[in-house]
C-alpha atoms as a PDB file:
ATOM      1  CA  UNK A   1     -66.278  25.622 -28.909  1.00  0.00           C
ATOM      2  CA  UNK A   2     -62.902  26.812 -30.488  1.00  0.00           C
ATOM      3  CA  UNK A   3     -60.736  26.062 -27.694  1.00  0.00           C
ATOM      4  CA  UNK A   4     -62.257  22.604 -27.682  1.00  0.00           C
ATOM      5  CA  UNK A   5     -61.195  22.244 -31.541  1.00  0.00           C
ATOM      6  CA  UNK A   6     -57.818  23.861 -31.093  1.00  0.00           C
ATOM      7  CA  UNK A   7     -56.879  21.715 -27.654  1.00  0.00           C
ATOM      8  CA  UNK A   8     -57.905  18.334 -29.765  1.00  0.00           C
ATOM      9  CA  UNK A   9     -56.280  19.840 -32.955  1.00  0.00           C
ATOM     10  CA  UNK A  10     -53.214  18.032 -32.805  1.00  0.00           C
ATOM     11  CA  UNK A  11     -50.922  20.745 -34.502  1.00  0.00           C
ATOM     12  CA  UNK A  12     -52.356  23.282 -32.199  1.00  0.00           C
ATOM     13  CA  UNK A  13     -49.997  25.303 -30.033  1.00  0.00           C
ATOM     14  CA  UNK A  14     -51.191  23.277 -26.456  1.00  0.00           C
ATOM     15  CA  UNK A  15     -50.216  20.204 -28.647  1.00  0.00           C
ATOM     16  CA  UNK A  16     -47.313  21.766 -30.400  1.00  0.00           C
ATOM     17  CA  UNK A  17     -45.898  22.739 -27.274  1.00  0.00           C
ATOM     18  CA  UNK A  18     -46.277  19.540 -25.238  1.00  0.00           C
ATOM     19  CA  UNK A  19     -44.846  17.434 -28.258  1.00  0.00           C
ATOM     20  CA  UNK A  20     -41.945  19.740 -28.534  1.00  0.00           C
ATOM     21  CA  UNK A  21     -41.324  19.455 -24.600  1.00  0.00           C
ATOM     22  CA  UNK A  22     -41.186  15.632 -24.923  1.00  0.00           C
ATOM     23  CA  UNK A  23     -39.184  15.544 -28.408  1.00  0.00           C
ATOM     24  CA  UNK A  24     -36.669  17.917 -26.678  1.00  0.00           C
ATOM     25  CA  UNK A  25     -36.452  15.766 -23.087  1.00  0.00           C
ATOM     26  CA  UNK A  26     -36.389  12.542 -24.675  1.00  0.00           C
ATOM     27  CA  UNK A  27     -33.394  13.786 -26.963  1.00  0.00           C
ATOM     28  CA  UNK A  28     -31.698  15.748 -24.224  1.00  0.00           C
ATOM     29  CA  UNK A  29     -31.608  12.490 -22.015  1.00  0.00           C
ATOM     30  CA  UNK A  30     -30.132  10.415 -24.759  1.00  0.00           C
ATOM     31  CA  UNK A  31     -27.871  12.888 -25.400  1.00  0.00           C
ATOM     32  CA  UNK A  32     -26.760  12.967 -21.213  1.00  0.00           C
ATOM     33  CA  UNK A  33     -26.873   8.870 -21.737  1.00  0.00           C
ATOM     34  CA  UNK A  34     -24.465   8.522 -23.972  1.00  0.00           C
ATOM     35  CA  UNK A  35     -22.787  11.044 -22.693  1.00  0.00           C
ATOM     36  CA  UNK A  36     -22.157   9.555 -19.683  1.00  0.00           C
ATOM     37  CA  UNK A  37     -21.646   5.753 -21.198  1.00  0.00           C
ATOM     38  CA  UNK A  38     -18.823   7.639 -23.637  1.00  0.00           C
ATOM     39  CA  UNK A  39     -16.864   9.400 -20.298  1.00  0.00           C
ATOM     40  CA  UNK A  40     -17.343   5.650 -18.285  1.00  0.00           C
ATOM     41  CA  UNK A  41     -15.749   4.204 -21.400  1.00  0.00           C
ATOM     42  CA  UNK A  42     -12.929   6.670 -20.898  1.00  0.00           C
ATOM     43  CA  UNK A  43     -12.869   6.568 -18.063  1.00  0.00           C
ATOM     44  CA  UNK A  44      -9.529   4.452 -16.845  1.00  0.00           C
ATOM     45  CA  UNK A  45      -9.986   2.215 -13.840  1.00  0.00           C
ATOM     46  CA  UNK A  46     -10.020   3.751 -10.516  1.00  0.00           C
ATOM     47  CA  UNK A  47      -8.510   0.589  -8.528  1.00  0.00           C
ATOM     48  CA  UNK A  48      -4.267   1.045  -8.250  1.00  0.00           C
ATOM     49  CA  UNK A  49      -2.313  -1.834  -9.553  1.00  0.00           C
ATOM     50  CA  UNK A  50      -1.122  -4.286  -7.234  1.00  0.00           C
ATOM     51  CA  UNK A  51       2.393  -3.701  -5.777  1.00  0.00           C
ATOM     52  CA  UNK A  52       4.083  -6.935  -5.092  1.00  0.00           C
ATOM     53  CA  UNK A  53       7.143  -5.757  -3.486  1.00  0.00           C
ATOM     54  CA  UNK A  54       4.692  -3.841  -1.035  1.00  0.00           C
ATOM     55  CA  UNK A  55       2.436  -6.618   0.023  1.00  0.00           C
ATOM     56  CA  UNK A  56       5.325  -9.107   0.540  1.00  0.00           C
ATOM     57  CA  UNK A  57       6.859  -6.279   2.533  1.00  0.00           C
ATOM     58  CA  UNK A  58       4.018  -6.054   4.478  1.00  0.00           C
ATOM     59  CA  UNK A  59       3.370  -9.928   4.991  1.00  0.00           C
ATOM     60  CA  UNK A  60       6.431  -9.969   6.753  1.00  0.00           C
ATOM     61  CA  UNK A  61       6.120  -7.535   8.737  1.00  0.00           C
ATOM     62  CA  UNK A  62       2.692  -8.123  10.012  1.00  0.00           C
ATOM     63  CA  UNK A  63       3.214 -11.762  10.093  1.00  0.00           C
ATOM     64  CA  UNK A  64      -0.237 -12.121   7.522  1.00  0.00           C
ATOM     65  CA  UNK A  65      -0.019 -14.236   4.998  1.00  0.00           C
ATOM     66  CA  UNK A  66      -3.565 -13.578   3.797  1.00  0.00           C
ATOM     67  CA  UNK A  67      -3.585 -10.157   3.197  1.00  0.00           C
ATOM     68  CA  UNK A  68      -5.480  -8.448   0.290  1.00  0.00           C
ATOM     69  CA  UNK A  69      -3.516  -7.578  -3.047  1.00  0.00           C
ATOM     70  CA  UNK A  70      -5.948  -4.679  -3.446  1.00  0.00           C
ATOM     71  CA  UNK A  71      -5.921  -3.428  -0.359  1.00  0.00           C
ATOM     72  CA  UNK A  72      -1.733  -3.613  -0.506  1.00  0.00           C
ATOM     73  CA  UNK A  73      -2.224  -1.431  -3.515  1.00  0.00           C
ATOM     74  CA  UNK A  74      -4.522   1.122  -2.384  1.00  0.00           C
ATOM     75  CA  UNK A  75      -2.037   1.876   0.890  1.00  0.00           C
ATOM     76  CA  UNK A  76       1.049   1.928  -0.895  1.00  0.00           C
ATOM     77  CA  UNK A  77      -0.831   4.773  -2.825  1.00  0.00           C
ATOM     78  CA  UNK A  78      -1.865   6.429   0.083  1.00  0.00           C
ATOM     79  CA  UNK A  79       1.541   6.031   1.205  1.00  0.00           C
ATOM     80  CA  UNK A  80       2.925   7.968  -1.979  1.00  0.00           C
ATOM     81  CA  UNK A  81       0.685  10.844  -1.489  1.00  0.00           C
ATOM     82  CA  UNK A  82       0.033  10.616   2.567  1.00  0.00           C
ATOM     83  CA  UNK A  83       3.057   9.981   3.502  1.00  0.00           C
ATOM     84  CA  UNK A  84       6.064  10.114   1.104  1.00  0.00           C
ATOM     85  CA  UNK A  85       8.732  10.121   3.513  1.00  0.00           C
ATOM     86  CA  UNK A  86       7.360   6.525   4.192  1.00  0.00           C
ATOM     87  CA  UNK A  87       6.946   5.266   1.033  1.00  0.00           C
ATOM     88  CA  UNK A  88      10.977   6.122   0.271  1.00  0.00           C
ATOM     89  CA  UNK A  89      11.941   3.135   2.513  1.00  0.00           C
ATOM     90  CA  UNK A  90       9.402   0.565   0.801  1.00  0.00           C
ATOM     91  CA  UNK A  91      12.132  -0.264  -0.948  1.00  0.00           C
ATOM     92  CA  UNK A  92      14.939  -0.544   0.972  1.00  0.00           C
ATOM     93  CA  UNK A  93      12.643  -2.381   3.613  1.00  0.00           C
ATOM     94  CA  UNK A  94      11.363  -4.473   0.876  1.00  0.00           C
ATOM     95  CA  UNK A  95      14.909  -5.462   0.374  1.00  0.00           C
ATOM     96  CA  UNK A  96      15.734  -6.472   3.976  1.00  0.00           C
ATOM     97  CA  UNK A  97      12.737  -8.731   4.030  1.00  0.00           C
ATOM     98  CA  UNK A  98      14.297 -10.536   1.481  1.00  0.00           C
ATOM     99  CA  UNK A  99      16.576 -11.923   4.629  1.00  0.00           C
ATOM    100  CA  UNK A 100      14.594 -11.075   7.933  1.00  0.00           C
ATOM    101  CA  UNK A 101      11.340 -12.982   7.870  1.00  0.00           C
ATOM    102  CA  UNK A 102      10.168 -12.591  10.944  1.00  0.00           C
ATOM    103  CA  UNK A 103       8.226  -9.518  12.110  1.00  0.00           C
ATOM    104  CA  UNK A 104      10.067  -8.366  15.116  1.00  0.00           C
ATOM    105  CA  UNK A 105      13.351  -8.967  13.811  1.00  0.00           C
ATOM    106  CA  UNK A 106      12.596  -7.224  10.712  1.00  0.00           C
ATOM    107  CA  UNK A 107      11.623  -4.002  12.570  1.00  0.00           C
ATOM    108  CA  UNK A 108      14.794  -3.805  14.626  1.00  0.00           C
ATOM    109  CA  UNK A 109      17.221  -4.439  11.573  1.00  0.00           C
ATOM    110  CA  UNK A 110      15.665  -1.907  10.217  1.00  0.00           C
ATOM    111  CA  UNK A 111      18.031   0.591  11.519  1.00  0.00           C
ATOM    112  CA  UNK A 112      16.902   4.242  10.446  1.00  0.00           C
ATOM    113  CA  UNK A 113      14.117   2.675   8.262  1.00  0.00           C
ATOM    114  CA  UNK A 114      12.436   1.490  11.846  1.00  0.00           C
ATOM    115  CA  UNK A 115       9.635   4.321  11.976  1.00  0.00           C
ATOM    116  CA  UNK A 116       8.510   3.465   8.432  1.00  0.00           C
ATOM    117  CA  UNK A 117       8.288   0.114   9.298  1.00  0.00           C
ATOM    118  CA  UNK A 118       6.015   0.797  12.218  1.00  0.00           C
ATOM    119  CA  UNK A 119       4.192   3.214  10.268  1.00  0.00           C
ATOM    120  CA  UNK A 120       3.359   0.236   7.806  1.00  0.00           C
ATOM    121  CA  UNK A 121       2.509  -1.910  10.357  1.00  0.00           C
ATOM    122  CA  UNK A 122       0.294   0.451  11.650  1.00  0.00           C
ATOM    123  CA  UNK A 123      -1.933   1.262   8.594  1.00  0.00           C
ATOM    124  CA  UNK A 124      -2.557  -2.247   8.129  1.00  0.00           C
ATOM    125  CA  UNK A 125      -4.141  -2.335  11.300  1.00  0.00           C
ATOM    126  CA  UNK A 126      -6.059   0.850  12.088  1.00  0.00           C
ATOM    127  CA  UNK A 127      -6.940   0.678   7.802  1.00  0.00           C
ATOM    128  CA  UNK A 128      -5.310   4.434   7.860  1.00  0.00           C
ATOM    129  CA  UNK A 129      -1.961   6.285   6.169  1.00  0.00           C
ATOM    130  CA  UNK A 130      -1.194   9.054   8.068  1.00  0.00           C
ATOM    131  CA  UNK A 131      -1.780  10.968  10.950  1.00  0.00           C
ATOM    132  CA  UNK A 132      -4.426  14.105  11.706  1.00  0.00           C
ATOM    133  CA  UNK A 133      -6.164  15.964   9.099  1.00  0.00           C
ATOM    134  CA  UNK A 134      -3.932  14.528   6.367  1.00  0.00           C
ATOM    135  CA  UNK A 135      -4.748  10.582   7.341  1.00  0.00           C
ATOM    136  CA  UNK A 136      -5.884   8.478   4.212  1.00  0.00           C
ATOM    137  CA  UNK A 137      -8.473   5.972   5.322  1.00  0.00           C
ATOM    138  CA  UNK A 138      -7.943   2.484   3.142  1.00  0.00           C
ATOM    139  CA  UNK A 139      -9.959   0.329   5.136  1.00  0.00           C
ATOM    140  CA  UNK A 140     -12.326  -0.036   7.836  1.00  0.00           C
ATOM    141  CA  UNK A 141     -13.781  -3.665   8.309  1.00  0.00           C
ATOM    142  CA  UNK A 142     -10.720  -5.021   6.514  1.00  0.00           C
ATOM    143  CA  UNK A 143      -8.714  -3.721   8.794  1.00  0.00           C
ATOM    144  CA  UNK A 144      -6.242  -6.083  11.032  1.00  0.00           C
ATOM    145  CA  UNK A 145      -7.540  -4.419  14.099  1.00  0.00           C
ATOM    146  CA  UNK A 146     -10.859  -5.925  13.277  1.00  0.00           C
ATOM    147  CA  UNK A 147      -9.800  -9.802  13.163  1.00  0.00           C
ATOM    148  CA  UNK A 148      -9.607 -11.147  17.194  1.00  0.00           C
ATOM    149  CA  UNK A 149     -13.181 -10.124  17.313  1.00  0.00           C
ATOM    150  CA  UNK A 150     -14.733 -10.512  13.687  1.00  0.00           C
ATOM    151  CA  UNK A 151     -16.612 -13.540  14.633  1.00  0.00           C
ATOM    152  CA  UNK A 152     -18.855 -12.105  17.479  1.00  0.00           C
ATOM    153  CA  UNK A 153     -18.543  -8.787  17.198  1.00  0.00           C
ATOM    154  CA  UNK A 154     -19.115  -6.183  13.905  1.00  0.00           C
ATOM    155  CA  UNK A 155     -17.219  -2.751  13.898  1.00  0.00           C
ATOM    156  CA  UNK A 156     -18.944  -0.137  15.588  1.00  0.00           C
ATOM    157  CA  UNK A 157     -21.064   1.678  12.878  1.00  0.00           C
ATOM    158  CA  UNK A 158     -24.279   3.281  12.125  1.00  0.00           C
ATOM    159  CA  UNK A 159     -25.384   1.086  10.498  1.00  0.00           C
ATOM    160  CA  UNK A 160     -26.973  -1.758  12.440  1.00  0.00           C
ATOM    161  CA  UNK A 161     -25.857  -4.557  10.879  1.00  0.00           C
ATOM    162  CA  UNK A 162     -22.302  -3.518  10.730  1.00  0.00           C
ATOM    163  CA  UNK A 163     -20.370  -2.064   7.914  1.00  0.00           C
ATOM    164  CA  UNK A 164     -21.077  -3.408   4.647  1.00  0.00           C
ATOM    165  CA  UNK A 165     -23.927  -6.079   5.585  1.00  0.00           C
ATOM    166  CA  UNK A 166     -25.859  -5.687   2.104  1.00  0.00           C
ATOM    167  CA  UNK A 167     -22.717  -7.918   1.060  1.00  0.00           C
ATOM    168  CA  UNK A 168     -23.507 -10.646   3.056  1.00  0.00           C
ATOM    169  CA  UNK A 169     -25.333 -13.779   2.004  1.00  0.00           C
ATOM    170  CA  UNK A 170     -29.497 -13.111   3.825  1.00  0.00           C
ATOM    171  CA  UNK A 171     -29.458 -15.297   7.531  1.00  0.00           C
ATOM    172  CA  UNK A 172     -31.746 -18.241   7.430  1.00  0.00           C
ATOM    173  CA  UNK A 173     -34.768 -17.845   9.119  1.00  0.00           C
ATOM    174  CA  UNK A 174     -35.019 -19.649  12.659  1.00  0.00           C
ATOM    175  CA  UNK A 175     -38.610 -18.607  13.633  1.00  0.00           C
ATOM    176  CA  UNK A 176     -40.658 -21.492  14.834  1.00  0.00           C
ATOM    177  CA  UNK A 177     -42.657 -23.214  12.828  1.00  0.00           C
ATOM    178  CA  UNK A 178     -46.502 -22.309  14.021  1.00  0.00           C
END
């Protein structure tokens, strides 16, 4: 008969105890909340700024007009960190293209600069800086490589419906009608 009182007594320490637990978890997760909304806030973005010089450079010397700004960005990082040695003849190769618009050309004029140039030219389509353990991967379905077959075939991946299919707009149905 007591415990019965005590466990419906409201300030008892069964009560006491679960109130406290859920006073102290609700205020712990709005304390991790806006913790973690403050840092986001802070946080700066994560995307590199475009480099213009670097995606006309490599325009010309993949002969893509269409290439993506971002993804220009994000290898010309890699290249920085990757592969510096690279990345010092950005700009002197930037320069030539200037004059030598077309692809092949561009690659033999550029003299000592040539491996850079086919190192570029490379990353854009395999999507990775770099060689071996030190390779930077920018880009896998975006990836030149990808483009003579993109509209029958996907790029090998676990995933069934090819890398990145939650993107895609849902396929009509085409059952028959019944």
């Amino acid at each position: 008969m007591s415990e019965t009182l005590e466990s419906s007594n409201p300030l008892s320490i069964d009560s006491l105890s679960r109130r406290l637990f859920l006073i102290g978890a609700g205020t712990a997760l709005v304390w991790v909340a806006s913790g973690r909304a403050l840092s986001l806030a802070a946080t700066p973005s994560t995307a590199p700024a475009a480099d213009p010089a670097f995606l006309r450079l490599s325009q010309v010397l993949t002969g893509k007009t269409d290439l993506e700004p971002l993804m220009a960005a994000r290898m010309a990082e890699a290249f920085k960190t990757a592969d510096p040695s690279t990345y010092a003849h950005v700009a002197e190769l930037s320069q030539l293209a200037t004059h030598v618009t077309e692809p092949s050309a561009l690659v033999e004029a550029a003299g000592p600069a040539k491996a850079a140039a086919l190192a570029i030219i490379a990353a854009w389509y395999t999507g990775t800086v770099g060689k071996g353990s030190q390779a930077v991967t920018v880009a896998y379905r975006d990836a030149l490589m990808q483009r003579p077959v993109a509209d029958a075939l996907s790029p090998p991946t676990y995933a069934l419906g090819g890398p990145a299919w939650w993107v895609a707009p849902t396929p009509e149905l085409d059952s028959p009608r019944i």
